[in-house]
N, C-alpha and C. Protein backbone atom coordinates (compact mmCIF):
# COMPACT_ATOMS: atom_id res chain seq x y z
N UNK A 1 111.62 26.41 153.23
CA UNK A 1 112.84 27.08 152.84
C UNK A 1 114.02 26.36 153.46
N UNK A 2 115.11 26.39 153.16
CA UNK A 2 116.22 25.93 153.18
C UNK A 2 117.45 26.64 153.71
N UNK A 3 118.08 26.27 154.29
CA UNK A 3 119.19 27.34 155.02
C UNK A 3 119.40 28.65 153.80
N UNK A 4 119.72 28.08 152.55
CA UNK A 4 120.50 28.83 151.84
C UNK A 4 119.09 29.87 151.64
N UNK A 5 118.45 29.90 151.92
CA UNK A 5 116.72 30.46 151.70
C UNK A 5 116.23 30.26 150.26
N UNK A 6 116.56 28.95 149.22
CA UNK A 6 115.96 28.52 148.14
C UNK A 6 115.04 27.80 148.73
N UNK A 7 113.47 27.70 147.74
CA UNK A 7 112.52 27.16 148.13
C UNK A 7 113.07 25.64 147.81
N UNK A 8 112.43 24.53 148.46
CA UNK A 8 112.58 23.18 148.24
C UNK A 8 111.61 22.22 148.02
N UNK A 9 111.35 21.24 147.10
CA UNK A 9 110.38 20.59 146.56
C UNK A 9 109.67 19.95 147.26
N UNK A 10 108.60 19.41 147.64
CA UNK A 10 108.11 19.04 148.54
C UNK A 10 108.93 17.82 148.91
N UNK A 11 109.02 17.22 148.08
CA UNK A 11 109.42 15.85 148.43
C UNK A 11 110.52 15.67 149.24
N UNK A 12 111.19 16.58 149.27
CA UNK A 12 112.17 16.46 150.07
C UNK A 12 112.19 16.55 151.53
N UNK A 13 110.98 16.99 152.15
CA UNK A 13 110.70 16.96 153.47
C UNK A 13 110.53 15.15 153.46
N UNK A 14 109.69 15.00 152.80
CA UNK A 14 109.40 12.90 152.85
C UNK A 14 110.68 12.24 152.58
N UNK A 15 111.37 12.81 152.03
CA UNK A 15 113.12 12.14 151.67
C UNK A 15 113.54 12.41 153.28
N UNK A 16 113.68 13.67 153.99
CA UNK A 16 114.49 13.65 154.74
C UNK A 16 113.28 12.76 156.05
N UNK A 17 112.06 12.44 155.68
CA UNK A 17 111.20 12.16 156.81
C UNK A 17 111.71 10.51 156.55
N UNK A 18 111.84 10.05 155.55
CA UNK A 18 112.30 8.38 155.09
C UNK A 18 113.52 7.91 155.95
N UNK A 19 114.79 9.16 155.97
CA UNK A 19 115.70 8.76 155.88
C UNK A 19 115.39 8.51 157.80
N UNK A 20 115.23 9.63 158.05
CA UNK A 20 114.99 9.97 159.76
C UNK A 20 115.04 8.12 160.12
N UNK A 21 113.10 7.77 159.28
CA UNK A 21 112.66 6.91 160.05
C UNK A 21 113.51 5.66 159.75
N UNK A 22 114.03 5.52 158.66
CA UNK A 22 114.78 4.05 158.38
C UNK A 22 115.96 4.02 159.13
N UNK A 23 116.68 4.97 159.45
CA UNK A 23 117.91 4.90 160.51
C UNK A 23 117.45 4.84 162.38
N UNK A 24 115.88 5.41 162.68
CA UNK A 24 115.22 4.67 163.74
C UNK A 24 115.04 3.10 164.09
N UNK A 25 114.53 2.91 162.40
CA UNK A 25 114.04 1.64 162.60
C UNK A 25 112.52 1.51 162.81
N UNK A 26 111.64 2.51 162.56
CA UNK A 26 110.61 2.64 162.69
C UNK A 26 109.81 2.43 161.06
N UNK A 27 108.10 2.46 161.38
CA UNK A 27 107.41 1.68 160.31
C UNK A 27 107.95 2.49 158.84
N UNK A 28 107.87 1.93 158.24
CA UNK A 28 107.58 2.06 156.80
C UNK A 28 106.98 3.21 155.82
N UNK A 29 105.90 3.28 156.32
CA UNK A 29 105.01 4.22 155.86
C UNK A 29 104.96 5.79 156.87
N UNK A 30 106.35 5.93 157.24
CA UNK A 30 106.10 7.01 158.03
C UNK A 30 106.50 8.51 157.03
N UNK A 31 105.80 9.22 157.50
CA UNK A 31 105.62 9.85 155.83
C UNK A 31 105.22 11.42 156.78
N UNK A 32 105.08 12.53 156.17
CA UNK A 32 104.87 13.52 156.18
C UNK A 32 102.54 13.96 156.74
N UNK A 33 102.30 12.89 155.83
CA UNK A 33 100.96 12.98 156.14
C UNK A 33 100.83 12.14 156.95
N UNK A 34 101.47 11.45 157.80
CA UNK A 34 101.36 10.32 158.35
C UNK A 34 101.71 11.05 159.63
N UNK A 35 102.66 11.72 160.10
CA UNK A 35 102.66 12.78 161.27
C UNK A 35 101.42 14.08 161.32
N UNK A 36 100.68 14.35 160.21
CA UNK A 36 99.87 15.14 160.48
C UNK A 36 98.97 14.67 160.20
N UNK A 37 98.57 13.27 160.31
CA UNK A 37 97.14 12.38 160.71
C UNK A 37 97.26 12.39 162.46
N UNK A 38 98.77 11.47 162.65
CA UNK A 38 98.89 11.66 164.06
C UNK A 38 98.29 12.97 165.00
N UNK A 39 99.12 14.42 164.21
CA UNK A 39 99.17 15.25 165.01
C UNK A 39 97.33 15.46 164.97
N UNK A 40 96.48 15.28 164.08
CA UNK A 40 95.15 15.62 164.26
C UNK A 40 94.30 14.50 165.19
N UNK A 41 94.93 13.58 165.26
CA UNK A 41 94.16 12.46 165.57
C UNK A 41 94.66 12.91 167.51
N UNK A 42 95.56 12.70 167.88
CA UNK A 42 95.81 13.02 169.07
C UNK A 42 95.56 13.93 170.12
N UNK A 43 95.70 15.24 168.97
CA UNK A 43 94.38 16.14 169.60
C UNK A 43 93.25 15.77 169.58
N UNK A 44 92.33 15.66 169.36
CA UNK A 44 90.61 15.11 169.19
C UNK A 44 91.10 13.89 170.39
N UNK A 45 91.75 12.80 170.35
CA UNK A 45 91.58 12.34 171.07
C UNK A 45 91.79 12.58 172.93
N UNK A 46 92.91 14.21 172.52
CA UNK A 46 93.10 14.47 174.33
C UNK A 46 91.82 15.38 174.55
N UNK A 47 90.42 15.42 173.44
CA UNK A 47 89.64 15.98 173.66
C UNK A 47 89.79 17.41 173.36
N UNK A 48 90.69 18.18 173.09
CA UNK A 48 90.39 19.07 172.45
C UNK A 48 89.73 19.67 171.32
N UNK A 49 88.83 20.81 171.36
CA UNK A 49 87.61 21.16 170.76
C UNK A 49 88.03 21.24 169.32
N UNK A 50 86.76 20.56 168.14
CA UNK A 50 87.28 20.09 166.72
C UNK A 50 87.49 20.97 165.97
N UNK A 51 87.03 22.27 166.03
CA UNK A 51 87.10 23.76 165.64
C UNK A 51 88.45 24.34 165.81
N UNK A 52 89.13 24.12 166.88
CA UNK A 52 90.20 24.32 167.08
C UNK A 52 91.40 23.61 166.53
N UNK A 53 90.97 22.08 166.37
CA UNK A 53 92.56 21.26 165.78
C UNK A 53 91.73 21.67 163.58
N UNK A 54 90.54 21.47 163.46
CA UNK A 54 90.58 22.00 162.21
C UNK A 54 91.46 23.71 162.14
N UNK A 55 91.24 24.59 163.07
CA UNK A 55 92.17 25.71 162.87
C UNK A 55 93.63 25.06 162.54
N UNK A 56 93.94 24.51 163.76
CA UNK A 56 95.52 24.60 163.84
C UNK A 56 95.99 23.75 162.70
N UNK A 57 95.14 23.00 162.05
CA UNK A 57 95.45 21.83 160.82
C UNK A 57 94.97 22.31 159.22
N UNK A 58 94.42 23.73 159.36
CA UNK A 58 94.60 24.46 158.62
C UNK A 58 93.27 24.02 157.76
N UNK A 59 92.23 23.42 157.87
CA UNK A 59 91.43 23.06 157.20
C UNK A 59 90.64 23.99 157.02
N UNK A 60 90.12 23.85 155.49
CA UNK A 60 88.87 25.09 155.36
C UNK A 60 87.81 24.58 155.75
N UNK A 61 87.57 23.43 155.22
CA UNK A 61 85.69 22.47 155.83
C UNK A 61 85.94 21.72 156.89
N UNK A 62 85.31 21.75 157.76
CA UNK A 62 85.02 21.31 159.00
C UNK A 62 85.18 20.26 158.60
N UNK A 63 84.11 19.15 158.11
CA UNK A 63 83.99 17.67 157.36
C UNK A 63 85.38 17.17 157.34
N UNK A 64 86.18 17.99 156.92
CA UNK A 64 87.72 17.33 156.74
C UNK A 64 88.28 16.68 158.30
N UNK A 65 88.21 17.56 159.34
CA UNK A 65 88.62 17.60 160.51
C UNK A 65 87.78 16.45 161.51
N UNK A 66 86.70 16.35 160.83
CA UNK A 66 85.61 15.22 161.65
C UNK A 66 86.09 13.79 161.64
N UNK A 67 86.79 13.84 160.46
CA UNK A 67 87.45 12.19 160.14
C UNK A 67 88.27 11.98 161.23
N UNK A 68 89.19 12.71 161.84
CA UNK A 68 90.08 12.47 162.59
C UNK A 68 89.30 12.21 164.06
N UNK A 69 88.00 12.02 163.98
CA UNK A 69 86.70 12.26 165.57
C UNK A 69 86.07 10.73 165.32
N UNK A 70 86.21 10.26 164.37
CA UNK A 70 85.36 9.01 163.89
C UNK A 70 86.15 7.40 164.64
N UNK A 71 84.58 7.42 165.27
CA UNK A 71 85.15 6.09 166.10
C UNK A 71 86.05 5.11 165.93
N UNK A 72 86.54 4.70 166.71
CA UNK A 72 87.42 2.97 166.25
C UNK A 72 86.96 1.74 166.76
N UNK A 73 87.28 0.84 166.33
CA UNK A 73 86.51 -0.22 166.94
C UNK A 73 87.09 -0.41 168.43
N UNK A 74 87.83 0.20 168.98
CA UNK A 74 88.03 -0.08 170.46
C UNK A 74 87.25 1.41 171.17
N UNK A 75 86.98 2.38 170.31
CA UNK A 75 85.56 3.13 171.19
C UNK A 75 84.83 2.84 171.13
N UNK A 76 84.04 1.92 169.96
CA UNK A 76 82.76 1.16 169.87
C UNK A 76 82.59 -0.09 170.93
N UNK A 77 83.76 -0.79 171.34
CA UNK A 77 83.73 -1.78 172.26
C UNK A 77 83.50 -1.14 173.61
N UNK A 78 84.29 -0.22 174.17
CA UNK A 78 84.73 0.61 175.27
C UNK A 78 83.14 1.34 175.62
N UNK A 79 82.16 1.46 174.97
CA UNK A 79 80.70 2.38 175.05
C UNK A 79 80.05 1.26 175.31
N UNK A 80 80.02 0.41 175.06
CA UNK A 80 79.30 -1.19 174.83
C UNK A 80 79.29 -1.61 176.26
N UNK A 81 81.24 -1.57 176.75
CA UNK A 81 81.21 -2.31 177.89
C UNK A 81 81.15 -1.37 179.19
N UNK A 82 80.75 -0.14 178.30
CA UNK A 82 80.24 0.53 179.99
C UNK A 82 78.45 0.22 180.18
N UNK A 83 77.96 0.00 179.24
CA UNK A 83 76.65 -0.49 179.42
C UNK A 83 76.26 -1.18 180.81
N UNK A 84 75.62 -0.78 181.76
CA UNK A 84 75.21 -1.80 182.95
C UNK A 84 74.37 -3.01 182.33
N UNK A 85 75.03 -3.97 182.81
CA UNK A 85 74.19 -5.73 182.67
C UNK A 85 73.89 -5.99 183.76
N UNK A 86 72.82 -6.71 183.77
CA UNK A 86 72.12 -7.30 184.41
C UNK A 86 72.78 -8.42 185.77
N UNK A 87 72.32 -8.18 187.03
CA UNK A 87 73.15 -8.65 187.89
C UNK A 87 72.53 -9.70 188.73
């Protein structure tokens, strides 16, 4: 909703999210789903429980919320190099 309390098209949150970021100076692709990848991804990663950021991210299937839990190649390295080697 909008001050005047008319509903507003979606797009216009990504218009005013464009304008934000191009007068920052920040990436390109910063976008509306692009802050609520962040906001899911950051939780899971400060470890908070996945049941909970699927609540707060509004998801109905769990599965949706798991993507944001799925390794990167610097946790796949990081598990590797805690491995004890041989001394």
């Amino acid at each position: 909703m909008s001050y005047d309390t008319q509903p507003r098209h979606p797009r216009g949150a990504t218009d005013i999210l464009a304008t934000i970021a191009a007068d920052a100076g920040i990436r390109d692709d910063f976008s509306p789903h692009f802050l609520r990848h962040c906001f899911g991804t950051t939780l899971v990663r400060d470890g908070h429980d996945l049941v909970l950021v699927a609540e707060l991210m509004g998801h109905a299937r769990f599965e949706t919320t798991r993507t944001y839990a799925l390794p990167t190649a610097a946790d796949r390295q990081r598990a590797i190099d805690s491995l004890p080697t041989d001394r």
